[in-house]
PDB file of N, CA and C in Angstrom:
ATOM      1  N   UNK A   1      81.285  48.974  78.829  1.00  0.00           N
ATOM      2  CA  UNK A   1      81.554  49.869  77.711  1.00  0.00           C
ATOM      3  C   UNK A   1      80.440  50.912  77.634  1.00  0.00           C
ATOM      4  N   UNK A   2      80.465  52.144  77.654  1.00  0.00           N
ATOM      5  CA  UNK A   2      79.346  53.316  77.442  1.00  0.00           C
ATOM      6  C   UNK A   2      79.543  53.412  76.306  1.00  0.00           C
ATOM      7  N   UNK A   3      78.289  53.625  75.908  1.00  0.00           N
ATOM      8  CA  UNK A   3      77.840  54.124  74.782  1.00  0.00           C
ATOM      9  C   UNK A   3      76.994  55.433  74.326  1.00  0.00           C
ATOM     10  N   UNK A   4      77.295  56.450  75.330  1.00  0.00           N
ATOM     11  CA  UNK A   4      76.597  57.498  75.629  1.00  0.00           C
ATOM     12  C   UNK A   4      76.474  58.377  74.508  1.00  0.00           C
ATOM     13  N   UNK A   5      77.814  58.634  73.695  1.00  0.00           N
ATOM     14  CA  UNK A   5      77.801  59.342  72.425  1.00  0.00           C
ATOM     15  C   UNK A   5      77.011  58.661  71.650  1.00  0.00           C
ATOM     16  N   UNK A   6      76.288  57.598  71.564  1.00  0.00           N
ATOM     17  CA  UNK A   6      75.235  57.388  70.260  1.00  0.00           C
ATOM     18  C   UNK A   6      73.921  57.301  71.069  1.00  0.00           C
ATOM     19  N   UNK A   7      73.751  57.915  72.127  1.00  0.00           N
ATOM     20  CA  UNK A   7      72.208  57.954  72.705  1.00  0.00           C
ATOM     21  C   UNK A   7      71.562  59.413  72.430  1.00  0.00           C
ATOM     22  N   UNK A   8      70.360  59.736  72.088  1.00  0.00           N
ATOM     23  CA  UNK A   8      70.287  60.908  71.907  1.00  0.00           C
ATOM     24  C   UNK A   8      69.123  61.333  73.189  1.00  0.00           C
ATOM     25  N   UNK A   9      68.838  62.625  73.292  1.00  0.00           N
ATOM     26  CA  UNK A   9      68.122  62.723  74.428  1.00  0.00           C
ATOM     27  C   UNK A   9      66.393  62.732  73.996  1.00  0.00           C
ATOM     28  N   UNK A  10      66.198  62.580  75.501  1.00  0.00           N
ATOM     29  CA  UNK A  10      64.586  61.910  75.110  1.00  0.00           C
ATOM     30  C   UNK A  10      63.756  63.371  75.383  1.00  0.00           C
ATOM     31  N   UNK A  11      62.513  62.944  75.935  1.00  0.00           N
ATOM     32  CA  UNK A  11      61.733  64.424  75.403  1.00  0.00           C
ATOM     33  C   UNK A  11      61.825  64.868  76.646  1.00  0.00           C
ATOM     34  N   UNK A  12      62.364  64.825  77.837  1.00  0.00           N
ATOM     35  CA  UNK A  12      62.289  65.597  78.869  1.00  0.00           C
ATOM     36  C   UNK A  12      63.525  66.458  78.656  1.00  0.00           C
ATOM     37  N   UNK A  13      64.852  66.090  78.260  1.00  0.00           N
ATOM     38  CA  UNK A  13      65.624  66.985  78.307  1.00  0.00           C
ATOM     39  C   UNK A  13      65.805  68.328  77.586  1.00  0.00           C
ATOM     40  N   UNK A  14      66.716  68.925  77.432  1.00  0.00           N
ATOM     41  CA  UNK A  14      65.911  70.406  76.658  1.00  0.00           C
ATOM     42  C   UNK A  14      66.753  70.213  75.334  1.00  0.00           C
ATOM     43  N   UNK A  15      66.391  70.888  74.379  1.00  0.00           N
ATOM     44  CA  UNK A  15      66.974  70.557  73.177  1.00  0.00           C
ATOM     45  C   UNK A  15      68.686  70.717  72.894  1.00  0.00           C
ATOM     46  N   UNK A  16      69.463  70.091  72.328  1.00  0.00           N
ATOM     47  CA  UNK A  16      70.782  70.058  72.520  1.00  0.00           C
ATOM     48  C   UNK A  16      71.141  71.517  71.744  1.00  0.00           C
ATOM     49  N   UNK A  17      72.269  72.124  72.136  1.00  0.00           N
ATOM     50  CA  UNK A  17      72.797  73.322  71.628  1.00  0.00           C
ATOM     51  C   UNK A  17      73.654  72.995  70.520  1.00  0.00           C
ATOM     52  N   UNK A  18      73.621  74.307  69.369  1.00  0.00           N
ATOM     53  CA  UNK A  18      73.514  73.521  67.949  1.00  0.00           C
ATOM     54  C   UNK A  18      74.726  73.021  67.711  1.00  0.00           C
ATOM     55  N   UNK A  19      75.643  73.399  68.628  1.00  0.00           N
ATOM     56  CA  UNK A  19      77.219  73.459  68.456  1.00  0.00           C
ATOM     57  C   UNK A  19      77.693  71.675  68.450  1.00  0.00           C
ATOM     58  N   UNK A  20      77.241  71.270  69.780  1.00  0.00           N
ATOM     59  CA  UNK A  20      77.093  69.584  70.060  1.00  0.00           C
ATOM     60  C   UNK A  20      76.353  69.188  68.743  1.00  0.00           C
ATOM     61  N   UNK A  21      75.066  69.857  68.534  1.00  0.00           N
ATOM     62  CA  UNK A  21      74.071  69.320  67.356  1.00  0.00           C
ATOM     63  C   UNK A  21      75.021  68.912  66.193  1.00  0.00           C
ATOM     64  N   UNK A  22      75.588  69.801  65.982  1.00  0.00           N
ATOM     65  CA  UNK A  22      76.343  70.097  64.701  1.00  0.00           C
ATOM     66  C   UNK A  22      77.682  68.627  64.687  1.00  0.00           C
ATOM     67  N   UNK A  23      78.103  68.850  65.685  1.00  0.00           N
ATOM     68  CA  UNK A  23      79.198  67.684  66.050  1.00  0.00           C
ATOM     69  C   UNK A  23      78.550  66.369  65.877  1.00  0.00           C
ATOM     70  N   UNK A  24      77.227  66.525  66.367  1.00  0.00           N
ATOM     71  CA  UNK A  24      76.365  64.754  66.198  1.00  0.00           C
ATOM     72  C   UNK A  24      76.366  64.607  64.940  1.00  0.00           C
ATOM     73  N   UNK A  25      76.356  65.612  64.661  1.00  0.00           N
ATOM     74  CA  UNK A  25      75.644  65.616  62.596  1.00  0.00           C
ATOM     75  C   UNK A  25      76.764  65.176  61.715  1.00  0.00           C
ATOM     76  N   UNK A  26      78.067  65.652  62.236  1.00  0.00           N
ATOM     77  CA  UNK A  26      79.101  65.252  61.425  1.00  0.00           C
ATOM     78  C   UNK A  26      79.679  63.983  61.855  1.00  0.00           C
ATOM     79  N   UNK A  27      79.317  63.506  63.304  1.00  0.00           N
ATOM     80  CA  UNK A  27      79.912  62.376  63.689  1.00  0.00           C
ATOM     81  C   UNK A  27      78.755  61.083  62.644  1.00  0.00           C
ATOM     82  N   UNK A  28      77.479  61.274  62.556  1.00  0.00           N
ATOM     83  CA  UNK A  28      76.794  60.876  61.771  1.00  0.00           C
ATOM     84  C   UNK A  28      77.667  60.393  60.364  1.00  0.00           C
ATOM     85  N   UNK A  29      77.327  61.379  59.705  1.00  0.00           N
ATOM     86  CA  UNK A  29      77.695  61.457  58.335  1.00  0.00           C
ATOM     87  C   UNK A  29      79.219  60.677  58.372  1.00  0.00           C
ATOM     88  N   UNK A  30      80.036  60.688  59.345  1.00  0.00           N
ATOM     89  CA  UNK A  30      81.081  60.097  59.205  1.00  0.00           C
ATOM     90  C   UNK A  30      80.838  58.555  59.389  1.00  0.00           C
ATOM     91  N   UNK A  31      79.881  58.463  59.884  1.00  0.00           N
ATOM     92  CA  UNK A  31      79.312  56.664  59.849  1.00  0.00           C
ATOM     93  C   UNK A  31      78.908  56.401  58.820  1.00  0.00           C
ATOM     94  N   UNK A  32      78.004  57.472  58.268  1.00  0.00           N
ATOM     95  CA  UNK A  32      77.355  56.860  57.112  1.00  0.00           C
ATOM     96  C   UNK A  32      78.505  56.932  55.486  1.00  0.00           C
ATOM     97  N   UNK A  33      79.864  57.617  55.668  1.00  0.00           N
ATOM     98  CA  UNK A  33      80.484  57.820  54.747  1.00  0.00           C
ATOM     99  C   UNK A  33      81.869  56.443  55.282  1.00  0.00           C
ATOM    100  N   UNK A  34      81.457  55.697  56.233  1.00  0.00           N
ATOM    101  CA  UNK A  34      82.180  54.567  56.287  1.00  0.00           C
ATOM    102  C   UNK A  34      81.502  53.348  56.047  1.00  0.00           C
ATOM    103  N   UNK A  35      80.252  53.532  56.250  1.00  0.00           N
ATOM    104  CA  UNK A  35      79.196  52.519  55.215  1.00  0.00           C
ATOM    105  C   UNK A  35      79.463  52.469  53.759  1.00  0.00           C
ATOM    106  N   UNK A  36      79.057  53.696  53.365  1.00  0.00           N
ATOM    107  CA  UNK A  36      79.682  54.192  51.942  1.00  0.00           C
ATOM    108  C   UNK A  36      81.555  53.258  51.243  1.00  0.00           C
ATOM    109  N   UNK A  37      82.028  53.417  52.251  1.00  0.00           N
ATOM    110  CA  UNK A  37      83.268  53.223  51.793  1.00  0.00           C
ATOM    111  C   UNK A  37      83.498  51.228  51.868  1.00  0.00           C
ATOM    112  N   UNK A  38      83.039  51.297  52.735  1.00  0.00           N
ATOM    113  CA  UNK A  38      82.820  49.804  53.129  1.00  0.00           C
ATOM    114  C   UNK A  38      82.115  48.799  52.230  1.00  0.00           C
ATOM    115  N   UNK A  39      80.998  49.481  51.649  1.00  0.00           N
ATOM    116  CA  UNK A  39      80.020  48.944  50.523  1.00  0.00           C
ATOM    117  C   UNK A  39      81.083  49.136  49.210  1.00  0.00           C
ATOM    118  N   UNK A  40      81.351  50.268  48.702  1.00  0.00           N
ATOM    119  CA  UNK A  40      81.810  50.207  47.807  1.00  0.00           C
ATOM    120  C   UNK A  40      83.128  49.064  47.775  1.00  0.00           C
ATOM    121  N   UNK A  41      84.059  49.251  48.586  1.00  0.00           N
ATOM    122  CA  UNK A  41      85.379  48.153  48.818  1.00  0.00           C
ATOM    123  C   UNK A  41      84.888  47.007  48.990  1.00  0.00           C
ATOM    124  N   UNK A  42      83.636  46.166  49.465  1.00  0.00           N
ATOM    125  CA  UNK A  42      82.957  44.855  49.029  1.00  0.00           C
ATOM    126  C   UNK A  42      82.797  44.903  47.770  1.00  0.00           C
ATOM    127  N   UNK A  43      81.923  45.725  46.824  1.00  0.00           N
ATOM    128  CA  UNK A  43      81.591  45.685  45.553  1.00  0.00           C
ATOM    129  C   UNK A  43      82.613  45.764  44.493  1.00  0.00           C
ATOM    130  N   UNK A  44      83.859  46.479  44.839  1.00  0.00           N
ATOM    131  CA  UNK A  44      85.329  46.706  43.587  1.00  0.00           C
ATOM    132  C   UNK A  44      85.775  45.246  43.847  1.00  0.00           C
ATOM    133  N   UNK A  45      86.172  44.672  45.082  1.00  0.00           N
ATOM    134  CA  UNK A  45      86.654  43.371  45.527  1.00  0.00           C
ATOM    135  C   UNK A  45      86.102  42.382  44.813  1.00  0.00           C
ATOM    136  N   UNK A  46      84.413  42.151  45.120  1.00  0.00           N
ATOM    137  CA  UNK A  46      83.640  41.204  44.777  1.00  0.00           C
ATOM    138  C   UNK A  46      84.190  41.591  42.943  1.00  0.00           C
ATOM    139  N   UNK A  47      83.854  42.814  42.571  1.00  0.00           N
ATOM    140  CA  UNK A  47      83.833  42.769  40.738  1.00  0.00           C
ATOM    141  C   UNK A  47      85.277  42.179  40.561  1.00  0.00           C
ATOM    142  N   UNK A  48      85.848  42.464  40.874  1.00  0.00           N
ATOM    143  CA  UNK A  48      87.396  42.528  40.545  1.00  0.00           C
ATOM    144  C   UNK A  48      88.123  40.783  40.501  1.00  0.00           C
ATOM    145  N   UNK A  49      87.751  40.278  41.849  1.00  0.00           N
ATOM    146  CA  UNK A  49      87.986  38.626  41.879  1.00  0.00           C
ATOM    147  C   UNK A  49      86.536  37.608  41.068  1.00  0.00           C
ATOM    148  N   UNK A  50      85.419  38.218  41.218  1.00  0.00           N
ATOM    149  CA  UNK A  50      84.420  37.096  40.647  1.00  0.00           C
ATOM    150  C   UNK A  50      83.877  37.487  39.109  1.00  0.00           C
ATOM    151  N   UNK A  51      83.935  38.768  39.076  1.00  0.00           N
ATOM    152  CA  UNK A  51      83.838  39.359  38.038  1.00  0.00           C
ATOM    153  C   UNK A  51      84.905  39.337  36.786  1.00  0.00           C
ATOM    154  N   UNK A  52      85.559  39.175  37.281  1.00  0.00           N
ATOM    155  CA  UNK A  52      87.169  39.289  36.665  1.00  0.00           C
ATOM    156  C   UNK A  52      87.110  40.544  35.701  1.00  0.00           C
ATOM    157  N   UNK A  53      86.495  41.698  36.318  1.00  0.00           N
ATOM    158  CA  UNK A  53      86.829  42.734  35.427  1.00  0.00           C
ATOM    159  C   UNK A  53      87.925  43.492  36.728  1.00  0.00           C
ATOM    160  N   UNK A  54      88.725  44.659  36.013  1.00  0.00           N
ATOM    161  CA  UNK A  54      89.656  45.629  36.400  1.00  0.00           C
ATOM    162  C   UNK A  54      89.676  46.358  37.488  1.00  0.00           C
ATOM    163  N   UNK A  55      90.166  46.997  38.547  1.00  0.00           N
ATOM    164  CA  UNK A  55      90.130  47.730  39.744  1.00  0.00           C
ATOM    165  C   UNK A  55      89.327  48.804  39.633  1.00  0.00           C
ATOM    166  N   UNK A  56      89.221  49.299  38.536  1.00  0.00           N
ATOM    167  CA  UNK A  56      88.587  50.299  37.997  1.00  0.00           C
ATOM    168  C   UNK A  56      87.228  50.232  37.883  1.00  0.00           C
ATOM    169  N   UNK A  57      87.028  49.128  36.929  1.00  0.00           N
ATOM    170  CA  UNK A  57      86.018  49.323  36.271  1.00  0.00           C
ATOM    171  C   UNK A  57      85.136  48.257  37.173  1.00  0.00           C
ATOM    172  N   UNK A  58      85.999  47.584  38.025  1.00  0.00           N
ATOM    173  CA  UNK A  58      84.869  47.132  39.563  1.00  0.00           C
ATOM    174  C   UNK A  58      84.284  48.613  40.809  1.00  0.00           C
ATOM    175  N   UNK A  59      85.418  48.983  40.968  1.00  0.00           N
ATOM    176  CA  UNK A  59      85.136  50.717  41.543  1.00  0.00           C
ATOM    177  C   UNK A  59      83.815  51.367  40.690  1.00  0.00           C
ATOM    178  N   UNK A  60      84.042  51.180  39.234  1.00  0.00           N
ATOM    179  CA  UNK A  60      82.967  51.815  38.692  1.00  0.00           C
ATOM    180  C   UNK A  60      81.592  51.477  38.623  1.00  0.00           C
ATOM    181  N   UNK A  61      81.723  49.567  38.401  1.00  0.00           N
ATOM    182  CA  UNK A  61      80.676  48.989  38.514  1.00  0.00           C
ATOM    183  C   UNK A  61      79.818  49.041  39.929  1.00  0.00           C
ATOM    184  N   UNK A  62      80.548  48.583  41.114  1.00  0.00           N
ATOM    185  CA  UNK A  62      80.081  48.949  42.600  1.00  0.00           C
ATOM    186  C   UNK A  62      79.205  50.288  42.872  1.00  0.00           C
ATOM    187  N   UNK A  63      80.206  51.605  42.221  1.00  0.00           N
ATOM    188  CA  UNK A  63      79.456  52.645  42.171  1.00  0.00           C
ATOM    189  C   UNK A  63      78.264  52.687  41.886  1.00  0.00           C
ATOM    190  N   UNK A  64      78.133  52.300  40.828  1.00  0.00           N
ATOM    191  CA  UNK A  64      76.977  52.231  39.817  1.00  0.00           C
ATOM    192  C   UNK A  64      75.345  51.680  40.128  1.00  0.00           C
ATOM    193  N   UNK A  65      76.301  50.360  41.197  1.00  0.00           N
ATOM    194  CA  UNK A  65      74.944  49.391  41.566  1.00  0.00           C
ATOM    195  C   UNK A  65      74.545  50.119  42.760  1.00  0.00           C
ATOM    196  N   UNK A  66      75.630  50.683  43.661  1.00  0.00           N
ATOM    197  CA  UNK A  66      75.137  51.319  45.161  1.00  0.00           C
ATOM    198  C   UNK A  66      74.375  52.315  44.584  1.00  0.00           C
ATOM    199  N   UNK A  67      73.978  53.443  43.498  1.00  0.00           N
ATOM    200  CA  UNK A  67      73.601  54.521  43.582  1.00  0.00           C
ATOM    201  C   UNK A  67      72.481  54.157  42.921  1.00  0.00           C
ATOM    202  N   UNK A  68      72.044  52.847  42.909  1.00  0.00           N
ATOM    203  CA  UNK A  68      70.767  52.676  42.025  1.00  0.00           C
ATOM    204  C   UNK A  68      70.556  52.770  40.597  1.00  0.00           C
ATOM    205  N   UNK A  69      71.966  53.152  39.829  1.00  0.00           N
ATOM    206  CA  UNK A  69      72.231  53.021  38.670  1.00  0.00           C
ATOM    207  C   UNK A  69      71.647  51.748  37.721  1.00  0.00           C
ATOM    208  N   UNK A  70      72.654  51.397  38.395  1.00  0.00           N
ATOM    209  CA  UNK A  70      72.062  49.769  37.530  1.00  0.00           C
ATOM    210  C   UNK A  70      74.071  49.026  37.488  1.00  0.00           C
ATOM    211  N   UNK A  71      73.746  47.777  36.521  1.00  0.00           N
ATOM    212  CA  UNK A  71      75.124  47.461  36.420  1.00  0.00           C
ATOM    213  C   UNK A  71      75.675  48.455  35.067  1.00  0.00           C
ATOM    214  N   UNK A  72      76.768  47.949  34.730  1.00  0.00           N
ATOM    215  CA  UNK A  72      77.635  48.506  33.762  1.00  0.00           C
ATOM    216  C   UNK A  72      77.804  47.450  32.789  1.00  0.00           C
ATOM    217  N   UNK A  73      79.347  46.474  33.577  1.00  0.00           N
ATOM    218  CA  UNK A  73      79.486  45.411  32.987  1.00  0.00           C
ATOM    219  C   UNK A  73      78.357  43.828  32.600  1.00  0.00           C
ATOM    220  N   UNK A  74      78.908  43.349  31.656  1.00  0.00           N
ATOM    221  CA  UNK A  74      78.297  42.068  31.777  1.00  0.00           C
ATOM    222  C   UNK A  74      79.338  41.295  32.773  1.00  0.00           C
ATOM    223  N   UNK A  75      78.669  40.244  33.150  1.00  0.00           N
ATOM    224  CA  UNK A  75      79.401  39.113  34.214  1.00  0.00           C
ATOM    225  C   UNK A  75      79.622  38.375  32.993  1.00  0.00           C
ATOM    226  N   UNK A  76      80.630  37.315  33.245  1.00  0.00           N
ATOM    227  CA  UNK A  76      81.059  36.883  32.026  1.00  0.00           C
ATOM    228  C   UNK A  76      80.608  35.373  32.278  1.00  0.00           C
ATOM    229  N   UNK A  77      80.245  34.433  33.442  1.00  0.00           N
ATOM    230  CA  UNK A  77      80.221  33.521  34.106  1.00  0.00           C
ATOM    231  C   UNK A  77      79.152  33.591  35.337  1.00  0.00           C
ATOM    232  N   UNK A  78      78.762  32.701  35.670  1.00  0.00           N
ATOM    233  CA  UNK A  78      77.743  32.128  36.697  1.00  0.00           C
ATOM    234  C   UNK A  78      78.143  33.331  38.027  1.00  0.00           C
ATOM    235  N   UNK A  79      79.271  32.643  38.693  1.00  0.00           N
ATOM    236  CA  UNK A  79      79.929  33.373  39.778  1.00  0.00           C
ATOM    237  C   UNK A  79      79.967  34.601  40.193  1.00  0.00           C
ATOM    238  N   UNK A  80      79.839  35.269  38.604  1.00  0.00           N
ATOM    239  CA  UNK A  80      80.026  36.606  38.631  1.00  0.00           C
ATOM    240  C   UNK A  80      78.706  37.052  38.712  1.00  0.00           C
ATOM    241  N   UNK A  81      77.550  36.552  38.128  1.00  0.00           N
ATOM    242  CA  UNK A  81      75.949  36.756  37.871  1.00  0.00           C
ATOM    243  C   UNK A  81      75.806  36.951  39.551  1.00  0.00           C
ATOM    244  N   UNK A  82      76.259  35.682  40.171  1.00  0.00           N
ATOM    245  CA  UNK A  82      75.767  35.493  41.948  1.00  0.00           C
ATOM    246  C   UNK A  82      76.299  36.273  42.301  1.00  0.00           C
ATOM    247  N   UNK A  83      77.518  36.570  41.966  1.00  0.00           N
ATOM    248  CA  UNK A  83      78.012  38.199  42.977  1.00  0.00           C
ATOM    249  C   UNK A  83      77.172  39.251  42.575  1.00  0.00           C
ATOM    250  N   UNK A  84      77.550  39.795  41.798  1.00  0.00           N
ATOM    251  CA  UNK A  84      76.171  40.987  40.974  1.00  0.00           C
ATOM    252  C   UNK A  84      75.072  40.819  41.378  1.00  0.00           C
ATOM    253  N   UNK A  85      74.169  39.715  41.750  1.00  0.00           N
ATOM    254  CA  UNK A  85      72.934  39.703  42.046  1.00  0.00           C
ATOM    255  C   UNK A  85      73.114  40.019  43.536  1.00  0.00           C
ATOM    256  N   UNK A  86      73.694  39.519  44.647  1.00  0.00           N
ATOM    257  CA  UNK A  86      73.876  39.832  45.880  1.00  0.00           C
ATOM    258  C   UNK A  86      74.075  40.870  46.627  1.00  0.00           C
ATOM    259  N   UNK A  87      75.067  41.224  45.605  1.00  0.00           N
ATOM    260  CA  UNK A  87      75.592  42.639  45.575  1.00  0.00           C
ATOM    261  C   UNK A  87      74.456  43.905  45.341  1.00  0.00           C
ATOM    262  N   UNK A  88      73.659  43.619  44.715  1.00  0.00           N
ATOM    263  CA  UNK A  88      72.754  44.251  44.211  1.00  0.00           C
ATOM    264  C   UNK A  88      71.768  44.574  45.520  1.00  0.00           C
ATOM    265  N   UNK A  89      71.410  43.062  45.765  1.00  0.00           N
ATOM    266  CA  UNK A  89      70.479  43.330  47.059  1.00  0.00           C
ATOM    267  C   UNK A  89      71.054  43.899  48.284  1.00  0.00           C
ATOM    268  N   UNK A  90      72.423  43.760  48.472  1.00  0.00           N
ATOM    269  CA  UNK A  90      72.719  44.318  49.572  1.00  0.00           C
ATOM    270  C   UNK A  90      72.882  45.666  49.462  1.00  0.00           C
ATOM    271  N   UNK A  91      73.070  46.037  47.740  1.00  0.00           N
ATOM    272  CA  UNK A  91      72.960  47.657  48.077  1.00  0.00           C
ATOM    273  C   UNK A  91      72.191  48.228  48.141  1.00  0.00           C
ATOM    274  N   UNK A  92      70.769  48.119  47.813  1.00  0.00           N
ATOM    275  CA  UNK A  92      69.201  48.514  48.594  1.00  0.00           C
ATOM    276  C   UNK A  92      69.942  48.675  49.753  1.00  0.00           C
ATOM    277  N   UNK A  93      69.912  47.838  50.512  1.00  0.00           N
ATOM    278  CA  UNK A  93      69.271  47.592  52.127  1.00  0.00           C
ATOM    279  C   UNK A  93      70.641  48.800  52.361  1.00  0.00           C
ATOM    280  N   UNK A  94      72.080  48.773  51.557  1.00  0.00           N
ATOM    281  CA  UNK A  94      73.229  49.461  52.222  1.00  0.00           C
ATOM    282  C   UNK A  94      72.600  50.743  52.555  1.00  0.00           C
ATOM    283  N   UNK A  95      72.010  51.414  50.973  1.00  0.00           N
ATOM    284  CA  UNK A  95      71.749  52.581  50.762  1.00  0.00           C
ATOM    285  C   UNK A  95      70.594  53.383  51.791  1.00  0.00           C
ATOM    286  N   UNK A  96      69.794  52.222  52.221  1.00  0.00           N
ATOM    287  CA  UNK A  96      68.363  53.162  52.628  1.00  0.00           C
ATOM    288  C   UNK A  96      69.510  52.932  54.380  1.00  0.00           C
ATOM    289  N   UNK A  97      69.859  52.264  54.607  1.00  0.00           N
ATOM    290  CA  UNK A  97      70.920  52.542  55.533  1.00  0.00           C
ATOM    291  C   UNK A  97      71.735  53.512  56.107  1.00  0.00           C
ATOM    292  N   UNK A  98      72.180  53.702  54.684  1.00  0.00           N
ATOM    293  CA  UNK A  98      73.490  54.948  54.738  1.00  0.00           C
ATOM    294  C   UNK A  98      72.387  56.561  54.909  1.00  0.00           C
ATOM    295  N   UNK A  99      71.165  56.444  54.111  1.00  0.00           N
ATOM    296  CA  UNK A  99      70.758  57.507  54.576  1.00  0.00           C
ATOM    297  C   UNK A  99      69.825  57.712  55.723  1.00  0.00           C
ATOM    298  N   UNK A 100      69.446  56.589  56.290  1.00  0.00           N
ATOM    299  CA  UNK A 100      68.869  56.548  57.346  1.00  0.00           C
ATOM    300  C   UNK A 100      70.142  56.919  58.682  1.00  0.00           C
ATOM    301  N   UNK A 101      71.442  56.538  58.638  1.00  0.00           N
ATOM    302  CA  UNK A 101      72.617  57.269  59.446  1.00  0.00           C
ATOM    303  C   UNK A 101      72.731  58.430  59.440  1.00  0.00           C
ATOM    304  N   UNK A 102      72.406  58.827  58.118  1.00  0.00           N
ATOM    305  CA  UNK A 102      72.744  60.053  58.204  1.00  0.00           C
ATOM    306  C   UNK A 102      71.686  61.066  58.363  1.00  0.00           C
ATOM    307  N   UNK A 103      70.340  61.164  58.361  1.00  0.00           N
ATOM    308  CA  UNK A 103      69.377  61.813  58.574  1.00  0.00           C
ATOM    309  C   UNK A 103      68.828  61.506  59.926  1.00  0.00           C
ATOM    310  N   UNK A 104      69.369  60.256  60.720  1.00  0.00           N
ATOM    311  CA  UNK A 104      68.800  60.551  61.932  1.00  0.00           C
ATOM    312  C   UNK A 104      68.967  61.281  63.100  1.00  0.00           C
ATOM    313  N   UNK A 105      70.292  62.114  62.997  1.00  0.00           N
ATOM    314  CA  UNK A 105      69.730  63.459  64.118  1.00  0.00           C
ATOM    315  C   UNK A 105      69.570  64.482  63.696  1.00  0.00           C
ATOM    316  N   UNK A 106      69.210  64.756  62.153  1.00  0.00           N
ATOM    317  CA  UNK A 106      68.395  65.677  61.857  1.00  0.00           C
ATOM    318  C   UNK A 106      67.051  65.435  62.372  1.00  0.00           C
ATOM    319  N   UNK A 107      66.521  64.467  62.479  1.00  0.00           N
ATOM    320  CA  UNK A 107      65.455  63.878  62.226  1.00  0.00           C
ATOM    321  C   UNK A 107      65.047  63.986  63.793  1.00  0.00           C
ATOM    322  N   UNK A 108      65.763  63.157  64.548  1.00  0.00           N
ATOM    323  CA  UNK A 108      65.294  63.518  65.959  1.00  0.00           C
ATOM    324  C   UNK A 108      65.351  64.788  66.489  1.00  0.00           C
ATOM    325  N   UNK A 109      66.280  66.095  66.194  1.00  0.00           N
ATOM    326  CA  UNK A 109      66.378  67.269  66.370  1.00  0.00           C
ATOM    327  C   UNK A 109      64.947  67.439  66.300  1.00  0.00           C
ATOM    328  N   UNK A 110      64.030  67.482  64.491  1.00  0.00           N
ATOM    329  CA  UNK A 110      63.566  68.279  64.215  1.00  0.00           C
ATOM    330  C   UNK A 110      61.846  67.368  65.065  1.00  0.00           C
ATOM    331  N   UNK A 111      62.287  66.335  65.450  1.00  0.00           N
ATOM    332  CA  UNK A 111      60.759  65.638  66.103  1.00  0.00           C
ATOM    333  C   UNK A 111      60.853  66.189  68.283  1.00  0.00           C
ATOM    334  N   UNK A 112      62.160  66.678  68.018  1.00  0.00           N
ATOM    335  CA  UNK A 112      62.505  66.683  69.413  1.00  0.00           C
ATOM    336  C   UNK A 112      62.223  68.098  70.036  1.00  0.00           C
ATOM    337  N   UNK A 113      62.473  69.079  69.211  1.00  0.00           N
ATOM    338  CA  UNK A 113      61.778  70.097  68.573  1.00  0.00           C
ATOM    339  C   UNK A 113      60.597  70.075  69.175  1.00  0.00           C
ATOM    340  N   UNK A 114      59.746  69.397  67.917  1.00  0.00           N
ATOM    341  CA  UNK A 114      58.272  69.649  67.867  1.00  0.00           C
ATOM    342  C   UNK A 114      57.466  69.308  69.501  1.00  0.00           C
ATOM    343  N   UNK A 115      57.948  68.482  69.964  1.00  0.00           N
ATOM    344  CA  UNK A 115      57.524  67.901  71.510  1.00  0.00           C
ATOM    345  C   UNK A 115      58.351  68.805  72.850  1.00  0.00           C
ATOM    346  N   UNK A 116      59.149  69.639  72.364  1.00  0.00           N
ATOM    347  CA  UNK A 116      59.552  70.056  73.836  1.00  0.00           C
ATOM    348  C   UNK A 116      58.657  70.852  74.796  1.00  0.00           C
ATOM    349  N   UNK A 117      57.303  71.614  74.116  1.00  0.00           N
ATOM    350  CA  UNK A 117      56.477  72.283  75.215  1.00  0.00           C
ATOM    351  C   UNK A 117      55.088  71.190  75.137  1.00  0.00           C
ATOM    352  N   UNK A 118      55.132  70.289  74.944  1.00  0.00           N
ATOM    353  CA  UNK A 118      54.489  69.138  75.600  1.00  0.00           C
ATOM    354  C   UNK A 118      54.647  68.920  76.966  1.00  0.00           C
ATOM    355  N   UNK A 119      53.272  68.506  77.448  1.00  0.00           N
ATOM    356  CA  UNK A 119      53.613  68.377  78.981  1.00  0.00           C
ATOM    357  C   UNK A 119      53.347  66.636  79.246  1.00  0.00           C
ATOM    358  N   UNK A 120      54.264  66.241  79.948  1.00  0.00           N
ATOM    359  CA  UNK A 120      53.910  64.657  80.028  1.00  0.00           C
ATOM    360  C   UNK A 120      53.713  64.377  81.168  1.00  0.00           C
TER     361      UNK A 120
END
């Protein structure tokens, strides 16, 4: 299986043309907006069955916890506390995730950049 589309180039090659650049950038963001979608549809699910609150107002609650908000609802029961708390931690780790997908070929662009008239 290649995996060539998620390798980026190292410092000998010459910097990618912005057009490809641009295509990495959105193929990016489209990972990190299926993280996004993925986190949230764990968190409406999890509110919705352990929480026993509404489609909605689990959508809203999920929102809420991924963006660092905080919660909304109360949990009404134990089950629901352990989901909410889990949930919670996994959306740290989702979030610095989702933007770490998405800033990393800005990120190597702009370090890939800085090293191309380096001589090695």
């Amino acid at each position: 299986m290649k995996t060539k589309h998620l390798k980026f180039e190292n410092h000998r090659n010459r910097l990618l043309p912005f057009d490809q650049f641009l295509k990495r950038v959105i193929r990016f963001a489209l990972y990190a907006l299926a993280l996004i979608v993925f986190s949230v549809g764990v968190g409406t699910i999890g509110y919705k069955f352990l929480g026993h609150l509404s489609w909605i107002d689990g959508f809203y609650n999920a929102c809420m916890i991924l963006t660092g908000m905080g919660p909304v609802s109360v949990m009404p029961d134990n089950e629901g506390k352990l989901f909410a708390s889990f949930y919670a931690l996994f959306s740290g780790i989702a979030f610095l995730t989702t933007i770490a997908v998405f800033f990393a070929p800005i990120a190597h662009r702009f370090l890939h950049a800085l090293h191309l008239n380096e001589e090695v």
